[in-house]
Protein backbone atom coordinates (compact mmCIF):
# COMPACT_ATOMS: atom_id res chain seq x y z
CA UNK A 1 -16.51 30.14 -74.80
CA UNK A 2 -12.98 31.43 -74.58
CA UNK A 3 -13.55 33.63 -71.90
CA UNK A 4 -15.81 31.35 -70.24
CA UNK A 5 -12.78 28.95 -69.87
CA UNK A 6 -10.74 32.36 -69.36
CA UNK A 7 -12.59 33.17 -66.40
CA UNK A 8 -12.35 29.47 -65.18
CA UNK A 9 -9.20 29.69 -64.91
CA UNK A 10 -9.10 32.78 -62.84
CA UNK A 11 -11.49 31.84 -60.33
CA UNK A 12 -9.53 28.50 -59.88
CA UNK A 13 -6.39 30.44 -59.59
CA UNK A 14 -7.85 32.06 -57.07
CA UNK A 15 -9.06 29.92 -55.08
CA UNK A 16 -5.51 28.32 -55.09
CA UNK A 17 -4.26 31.37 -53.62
CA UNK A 18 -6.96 31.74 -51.29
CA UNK A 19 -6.20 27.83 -50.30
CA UNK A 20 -2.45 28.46 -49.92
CA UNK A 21 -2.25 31.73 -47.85
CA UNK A 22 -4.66 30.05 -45.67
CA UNK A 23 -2.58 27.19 -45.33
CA UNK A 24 0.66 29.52 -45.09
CA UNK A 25 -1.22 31.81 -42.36
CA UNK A 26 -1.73 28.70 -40.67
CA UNK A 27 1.41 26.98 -40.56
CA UNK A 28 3.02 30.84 -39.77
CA UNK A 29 1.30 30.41 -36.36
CA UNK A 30 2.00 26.89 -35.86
CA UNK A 31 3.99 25.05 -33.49
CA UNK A 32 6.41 22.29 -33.86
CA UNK A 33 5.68 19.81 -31.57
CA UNK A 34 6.11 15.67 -30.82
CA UNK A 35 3.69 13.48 -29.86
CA UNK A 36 4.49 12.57 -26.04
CA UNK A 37 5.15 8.90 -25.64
CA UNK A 38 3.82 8.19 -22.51
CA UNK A 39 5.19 4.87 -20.36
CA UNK A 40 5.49 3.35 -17.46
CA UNK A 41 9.12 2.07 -15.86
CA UNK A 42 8.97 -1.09 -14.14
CA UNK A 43 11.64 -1.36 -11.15
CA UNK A 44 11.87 -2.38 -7.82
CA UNK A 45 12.50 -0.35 -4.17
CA UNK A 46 15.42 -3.36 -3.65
CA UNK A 47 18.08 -5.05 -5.27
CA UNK A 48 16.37 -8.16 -7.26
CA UNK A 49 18.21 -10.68 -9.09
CA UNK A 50 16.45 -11.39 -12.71
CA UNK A 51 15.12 -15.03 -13.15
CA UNK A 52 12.89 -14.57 -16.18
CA UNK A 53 11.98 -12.19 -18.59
CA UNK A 54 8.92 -13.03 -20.38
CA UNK A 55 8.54 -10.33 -23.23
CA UNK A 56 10.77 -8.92 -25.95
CA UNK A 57 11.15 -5.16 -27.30
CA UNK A 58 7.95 -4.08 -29.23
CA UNK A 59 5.44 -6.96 -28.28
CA UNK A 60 2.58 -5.86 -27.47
CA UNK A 61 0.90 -7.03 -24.04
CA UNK A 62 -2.23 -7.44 -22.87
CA UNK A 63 -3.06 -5.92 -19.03
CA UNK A 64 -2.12 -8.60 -16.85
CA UNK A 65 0.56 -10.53 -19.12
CA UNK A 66 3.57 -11.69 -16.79
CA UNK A 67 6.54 -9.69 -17.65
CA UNK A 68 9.31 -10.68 -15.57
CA UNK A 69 10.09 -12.59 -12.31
CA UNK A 70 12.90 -11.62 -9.97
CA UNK A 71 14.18 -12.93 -7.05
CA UNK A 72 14.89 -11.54 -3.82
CA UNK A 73 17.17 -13.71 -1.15
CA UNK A 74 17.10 -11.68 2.04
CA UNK A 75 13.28 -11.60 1.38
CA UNK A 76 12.97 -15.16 2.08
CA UNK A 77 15.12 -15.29 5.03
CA UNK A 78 13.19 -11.94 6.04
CA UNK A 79 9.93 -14.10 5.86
CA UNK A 80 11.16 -17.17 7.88
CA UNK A 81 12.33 -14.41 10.73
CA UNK A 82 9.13 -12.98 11.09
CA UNK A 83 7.03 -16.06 10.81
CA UNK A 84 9.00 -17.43 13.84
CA UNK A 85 8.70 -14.45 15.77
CA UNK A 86 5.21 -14.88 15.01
CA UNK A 87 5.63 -18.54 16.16
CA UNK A 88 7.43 -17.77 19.13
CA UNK A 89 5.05 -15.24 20.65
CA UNK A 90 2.14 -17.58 20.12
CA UNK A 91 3.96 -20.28 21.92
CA UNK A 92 4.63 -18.03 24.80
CA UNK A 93 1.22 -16.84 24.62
CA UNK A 94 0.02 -20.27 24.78
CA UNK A 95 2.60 -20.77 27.86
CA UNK A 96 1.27 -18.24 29.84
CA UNK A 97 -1.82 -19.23 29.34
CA UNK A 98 -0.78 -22.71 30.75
CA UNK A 99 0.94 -21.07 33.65
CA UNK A 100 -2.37 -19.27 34.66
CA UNK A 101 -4.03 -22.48 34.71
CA UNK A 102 -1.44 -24.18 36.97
CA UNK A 103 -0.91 -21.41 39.37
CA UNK A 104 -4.98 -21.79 39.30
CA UNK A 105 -5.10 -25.75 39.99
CA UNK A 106 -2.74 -25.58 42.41
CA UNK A 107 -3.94 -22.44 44.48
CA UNK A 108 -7.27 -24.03 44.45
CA UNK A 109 -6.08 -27.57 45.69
CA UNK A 110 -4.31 -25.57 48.62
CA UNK A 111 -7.41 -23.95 49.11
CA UNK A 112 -9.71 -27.14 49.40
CA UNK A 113 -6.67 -28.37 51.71
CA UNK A 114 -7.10 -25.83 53.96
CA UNK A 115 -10.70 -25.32 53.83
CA UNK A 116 -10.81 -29.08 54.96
CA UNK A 117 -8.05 -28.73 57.31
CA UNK A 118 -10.58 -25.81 58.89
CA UNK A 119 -13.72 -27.57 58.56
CA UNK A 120 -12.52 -30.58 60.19
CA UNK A 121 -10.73 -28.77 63.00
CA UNK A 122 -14.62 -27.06 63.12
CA UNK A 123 -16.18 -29.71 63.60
CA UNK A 124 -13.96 -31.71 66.01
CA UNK A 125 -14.32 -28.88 68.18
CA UNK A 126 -17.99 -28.26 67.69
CA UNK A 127 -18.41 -32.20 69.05
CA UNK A 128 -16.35 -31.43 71.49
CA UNK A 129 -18.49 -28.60 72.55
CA UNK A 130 -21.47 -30.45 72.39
CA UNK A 131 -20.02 -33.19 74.75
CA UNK A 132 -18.89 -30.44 76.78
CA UNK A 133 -22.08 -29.21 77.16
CA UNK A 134 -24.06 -32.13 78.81
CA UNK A 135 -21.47 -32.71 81.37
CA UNK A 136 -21.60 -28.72 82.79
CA UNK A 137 -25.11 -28.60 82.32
CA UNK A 138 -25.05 -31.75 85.35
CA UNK A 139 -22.20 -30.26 87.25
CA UNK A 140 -22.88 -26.58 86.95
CA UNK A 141 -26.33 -25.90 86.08
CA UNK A 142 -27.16 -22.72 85.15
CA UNK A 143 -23.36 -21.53 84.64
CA UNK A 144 -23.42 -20.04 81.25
CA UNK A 145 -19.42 -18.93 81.07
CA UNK A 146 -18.30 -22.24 80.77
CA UNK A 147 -18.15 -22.41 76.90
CA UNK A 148 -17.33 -19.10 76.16
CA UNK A 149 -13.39 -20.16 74.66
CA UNK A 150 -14.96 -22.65 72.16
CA UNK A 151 -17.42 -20.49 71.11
CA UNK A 152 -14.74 -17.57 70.52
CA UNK A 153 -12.57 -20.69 68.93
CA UNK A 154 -15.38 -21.42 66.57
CA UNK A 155 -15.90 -17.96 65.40
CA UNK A 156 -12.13 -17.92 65.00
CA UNK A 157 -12.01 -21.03 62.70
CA UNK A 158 -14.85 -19.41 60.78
CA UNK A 159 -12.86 -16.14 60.27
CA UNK A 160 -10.17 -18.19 59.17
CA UNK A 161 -12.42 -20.14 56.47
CA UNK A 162 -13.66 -16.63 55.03
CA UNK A 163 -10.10 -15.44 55.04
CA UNK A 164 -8.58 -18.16 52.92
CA UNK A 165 -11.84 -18.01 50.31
CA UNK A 166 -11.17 -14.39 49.69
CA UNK A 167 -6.97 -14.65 49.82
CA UNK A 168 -7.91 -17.43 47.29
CA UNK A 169 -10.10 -14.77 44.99
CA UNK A 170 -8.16 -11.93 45.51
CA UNK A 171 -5.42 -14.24 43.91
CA UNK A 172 -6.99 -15.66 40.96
CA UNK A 173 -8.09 -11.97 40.15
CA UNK A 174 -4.67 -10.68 40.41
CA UNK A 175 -3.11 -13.41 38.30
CA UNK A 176 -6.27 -13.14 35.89
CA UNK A 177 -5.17 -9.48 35.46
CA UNK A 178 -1.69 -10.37 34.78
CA UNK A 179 -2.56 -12.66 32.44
CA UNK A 180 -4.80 -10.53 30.43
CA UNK A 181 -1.73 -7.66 30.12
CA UNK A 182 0.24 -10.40 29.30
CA UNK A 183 -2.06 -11.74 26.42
CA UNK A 184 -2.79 -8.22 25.37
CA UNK A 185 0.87 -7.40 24.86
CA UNK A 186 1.46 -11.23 23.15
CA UNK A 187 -1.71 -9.84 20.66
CA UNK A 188 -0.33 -6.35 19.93
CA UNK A 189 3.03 -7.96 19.07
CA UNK A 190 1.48 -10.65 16.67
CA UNK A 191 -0.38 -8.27 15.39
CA UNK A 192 2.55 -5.91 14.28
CA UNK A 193 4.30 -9.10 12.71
CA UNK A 194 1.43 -10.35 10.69
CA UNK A 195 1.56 -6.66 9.41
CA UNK A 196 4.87 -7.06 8.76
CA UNK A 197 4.29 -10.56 7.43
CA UNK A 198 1.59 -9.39 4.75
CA UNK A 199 4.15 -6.27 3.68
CA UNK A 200 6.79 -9.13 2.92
CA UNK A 201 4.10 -11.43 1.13
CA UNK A 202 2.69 -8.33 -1.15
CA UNK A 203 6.48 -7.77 -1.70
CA UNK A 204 6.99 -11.45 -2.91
CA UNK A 205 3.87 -11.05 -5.07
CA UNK A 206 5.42 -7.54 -6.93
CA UNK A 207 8.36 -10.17 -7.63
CA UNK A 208 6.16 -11.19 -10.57
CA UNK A 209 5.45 -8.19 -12.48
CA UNK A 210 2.21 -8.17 -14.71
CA UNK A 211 1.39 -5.48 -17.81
CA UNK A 212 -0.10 -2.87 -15.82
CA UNK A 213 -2.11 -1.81 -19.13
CA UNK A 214 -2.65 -2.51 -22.88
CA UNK A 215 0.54 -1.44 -24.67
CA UNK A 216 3.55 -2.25 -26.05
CA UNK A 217 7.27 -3.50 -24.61
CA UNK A 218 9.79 -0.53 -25.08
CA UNK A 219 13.62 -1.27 -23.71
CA UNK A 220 14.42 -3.90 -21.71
CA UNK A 221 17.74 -2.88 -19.75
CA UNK A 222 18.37 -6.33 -17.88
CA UNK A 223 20.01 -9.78 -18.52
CA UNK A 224 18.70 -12.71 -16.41
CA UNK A 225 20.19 -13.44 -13.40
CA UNK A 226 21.78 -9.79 -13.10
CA UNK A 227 21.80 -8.35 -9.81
CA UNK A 228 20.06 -4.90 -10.75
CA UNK A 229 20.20 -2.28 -7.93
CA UNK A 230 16.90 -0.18 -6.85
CA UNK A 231 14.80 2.10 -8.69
CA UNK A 232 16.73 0.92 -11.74
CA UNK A 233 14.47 0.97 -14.84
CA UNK A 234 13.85 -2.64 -15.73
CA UNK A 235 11.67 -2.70 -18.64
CA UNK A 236 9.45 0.19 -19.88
CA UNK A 237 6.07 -0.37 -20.93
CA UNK A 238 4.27 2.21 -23.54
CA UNK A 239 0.49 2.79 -23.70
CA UNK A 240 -1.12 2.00 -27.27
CA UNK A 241 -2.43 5.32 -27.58
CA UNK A 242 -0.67 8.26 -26.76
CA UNK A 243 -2.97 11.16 -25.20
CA UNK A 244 -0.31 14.31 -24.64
CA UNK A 245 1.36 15.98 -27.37
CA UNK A 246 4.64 17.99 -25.84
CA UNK A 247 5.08 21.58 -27.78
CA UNK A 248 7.32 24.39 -27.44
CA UNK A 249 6.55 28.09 -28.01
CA UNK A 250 9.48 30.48 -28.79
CA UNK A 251 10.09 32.81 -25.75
CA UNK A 252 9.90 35.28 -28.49
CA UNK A 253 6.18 34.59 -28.74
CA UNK A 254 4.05 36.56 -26.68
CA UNK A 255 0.70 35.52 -27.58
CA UNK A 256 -0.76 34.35 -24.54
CA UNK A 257 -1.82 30.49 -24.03
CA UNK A 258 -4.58 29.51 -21.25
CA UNK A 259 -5.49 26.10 -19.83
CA UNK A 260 -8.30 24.76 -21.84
CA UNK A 261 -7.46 26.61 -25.18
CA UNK A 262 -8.69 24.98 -28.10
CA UNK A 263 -6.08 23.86 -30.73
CA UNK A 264 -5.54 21.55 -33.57
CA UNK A 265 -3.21 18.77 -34.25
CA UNK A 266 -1.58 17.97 -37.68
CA UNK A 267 0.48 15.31 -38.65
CA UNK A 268 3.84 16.98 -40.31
CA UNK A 269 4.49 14.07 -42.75
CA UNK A 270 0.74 12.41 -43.58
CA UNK A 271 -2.38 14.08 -43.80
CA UNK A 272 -3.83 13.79 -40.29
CA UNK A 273 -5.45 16.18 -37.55
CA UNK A 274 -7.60 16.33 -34.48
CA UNK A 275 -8.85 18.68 -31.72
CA UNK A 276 -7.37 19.06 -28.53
CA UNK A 277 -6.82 21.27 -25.76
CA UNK A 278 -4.19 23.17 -23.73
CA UNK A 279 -3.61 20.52 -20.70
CA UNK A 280 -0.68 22.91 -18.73
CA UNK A 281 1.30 25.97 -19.62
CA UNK A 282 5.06 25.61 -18.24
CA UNK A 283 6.03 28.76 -15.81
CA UNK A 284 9.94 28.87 -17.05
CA UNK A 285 12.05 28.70 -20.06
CA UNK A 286 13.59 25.72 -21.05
CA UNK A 287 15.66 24.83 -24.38
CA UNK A 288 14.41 22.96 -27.20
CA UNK A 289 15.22 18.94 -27.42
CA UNK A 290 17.27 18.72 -30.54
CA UNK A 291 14.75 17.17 -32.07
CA UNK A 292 12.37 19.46 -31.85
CA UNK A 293 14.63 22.36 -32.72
CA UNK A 294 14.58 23.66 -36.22
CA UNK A 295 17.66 25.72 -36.01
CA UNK A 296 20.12 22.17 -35.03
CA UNK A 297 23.26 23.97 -35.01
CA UNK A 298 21.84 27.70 -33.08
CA UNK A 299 20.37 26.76 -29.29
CA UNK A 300 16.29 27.82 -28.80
CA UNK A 301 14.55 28.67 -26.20
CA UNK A 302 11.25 28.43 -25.19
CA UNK A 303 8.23 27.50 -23.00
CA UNK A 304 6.53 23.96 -22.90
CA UNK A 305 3.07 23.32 -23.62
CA UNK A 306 1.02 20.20 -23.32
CA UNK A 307 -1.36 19.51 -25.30
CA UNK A 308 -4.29 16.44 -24.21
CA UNK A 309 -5.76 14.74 -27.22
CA UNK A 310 -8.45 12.47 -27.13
CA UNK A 311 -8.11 8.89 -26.56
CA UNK A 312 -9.21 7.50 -29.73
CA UNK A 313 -6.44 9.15 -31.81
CA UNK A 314 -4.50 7.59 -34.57
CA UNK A 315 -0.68 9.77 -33.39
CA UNK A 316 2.74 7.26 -33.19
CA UNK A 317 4.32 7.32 -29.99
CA UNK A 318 7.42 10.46 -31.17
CA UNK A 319 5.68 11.53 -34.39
CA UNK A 320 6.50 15.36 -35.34
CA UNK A 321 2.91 17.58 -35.65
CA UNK A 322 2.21 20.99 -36.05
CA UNK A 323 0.08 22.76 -33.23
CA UNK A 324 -2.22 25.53 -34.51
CA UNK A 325 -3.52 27.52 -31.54
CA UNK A 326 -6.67 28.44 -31.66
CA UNK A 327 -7.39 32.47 -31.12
């Protein structure tokens, strides 16, 4: 019985060992590494004054929660300019337009003038020919000369009649021209506003600033009604999950590291771990964050490695973890 439990003993020793130097193997050719918080910086292109901010550091938002609202003055006076240019060219459009139609009446009532300034003059004379006519055919029978000047007057006034009607189209056709380049130009320029109206209206909309995903509120940098200037971080917004883990391997390490490398994930202070995969391999050397440097007082150097995790982890946003590569 003795050396039954003697034996025991040994084999669980053993195993121990065997346990440990695994364990010590594996954490030999780990790598230090910090879960990547990943965020997204809310700012603007322009200067906005802050009228309302909606959320507090660490609540957690919902896509679509209203964040903040800012204000923008020369925005609004930017929008009244444009919708009266807008207003303007339609009012000239609609004036030349009117024009047309005037320089159309009144061409037209010249016309008819004329026409029955012609007609009548036609048919005074074509009486007048007629009458004519009776009285030579008594005194001069047979003479057929005698009417040859009213006939030649006639034709004239006819002439004239076909002239006007086609001075009178070729007219309305060169006005109708003019007033098509005219409208076309009018379009093309109310066109560009509108464009430029609908930039300044989606810019009036991004005023209001909406969760752009599920996460949580990180720093807020602003105080309402500050004037903050552009590109200035406003308020940061971190996922829920974090899916990149950031790790550094010693440029004394020359164990090579591909794109799609399998590793695992441990948590340094809680038992934890998951799969994932070499995402990118940095191409230079860069020095280790301080936090990530176990030497704090002697400078490191190294190259970066990311490291994608799947989606459904349970990883803090800045939590330390090992990275065992997988070879």
């Amino acid at each position: 019985m003795r050396f039954l439990i003697f034996y025991g003993v040994i084999g669980l020793t053993a195993c121990l060992l065997i346990y440990y130097a695994a364990s010590t193997e594996d954490r030999s050719r780990a790598i230090v590494a910090e879960v990547e918080p990943q965020k997204t910086a809310i700012s603007f292109h322009k200067p906005v004054r802050i009228a309302k901010v909606l959320v507090q550091p660490g609540q957690r938002v919902k896509k679509g929660d209203l964040l903040l609202v800012a204000q923008r003055p020369d925005l609004a006076l930017d929008l009244l300019q444009v919708q009266n240019q807008i207003e303007q060219i339609q009012s000239l459009r609609t004036s030349q337009q009117s024009d047309y139609q005037l320089r159309k009446d009144l061409a037209q009532l010249k016309l008819e003038e004329d026409l029955h300034s012609l007609a009548l003059q036609e048919s005074r004379l074509r009486e007048k020919y007629r009458a004519d006519s009776v009285v030579y055919a008594q005194l001069k029978p047979g003479d057929t000369n005698w009417g040859a000047a009213a006939k030649e007057r006639l034709q004239a006034l006819e002439a004239e009649i076909a002239i006007r009607q086609s001075q009178y189209e070729a007219e309305l056709k060169r006005w109708g021209a003019e007033l098509e380049q005219q409208l076309s130009s009018a379009d093309l320029l109310i066109q560009r506003r509108q464009q430029e109206l609908a930039v300044l209206e989606d810019e009036v909309e991004q005023l209001s600033q909406y969760a752009p995903f599920d996460g949580t509120i990180g720093s807020i940098n602003v105080q309402l009604q500050e004037l903050v200037p552009a590109f200035r971080t406003i308020i940061s917004v971190y996922y829920e999950k974090p899916a990149l883990i950031r790790a550094f391997m010693s440029e004394l390490d020359d164990k090579p590291v591909e794109v799609g490398q399998s590793v695992r994930v441990e948590s340094v202070n809680r038992t934890y771990e998951i799969q994932g995969e070499v995402a990118e391999v940095g191409s230079r050397i860069v020095s280790y964050p301080r936090q990530m440097n176990p030497l704090q007082q002697q400078p490191m150097w190294g190259k970066e490695i990311f490291i994608k995790i799947p989606q459904d982890n349970n990883f803090l946003n800045g939590e330390k973890v090992f990275v065992i590569l997988n070879r």
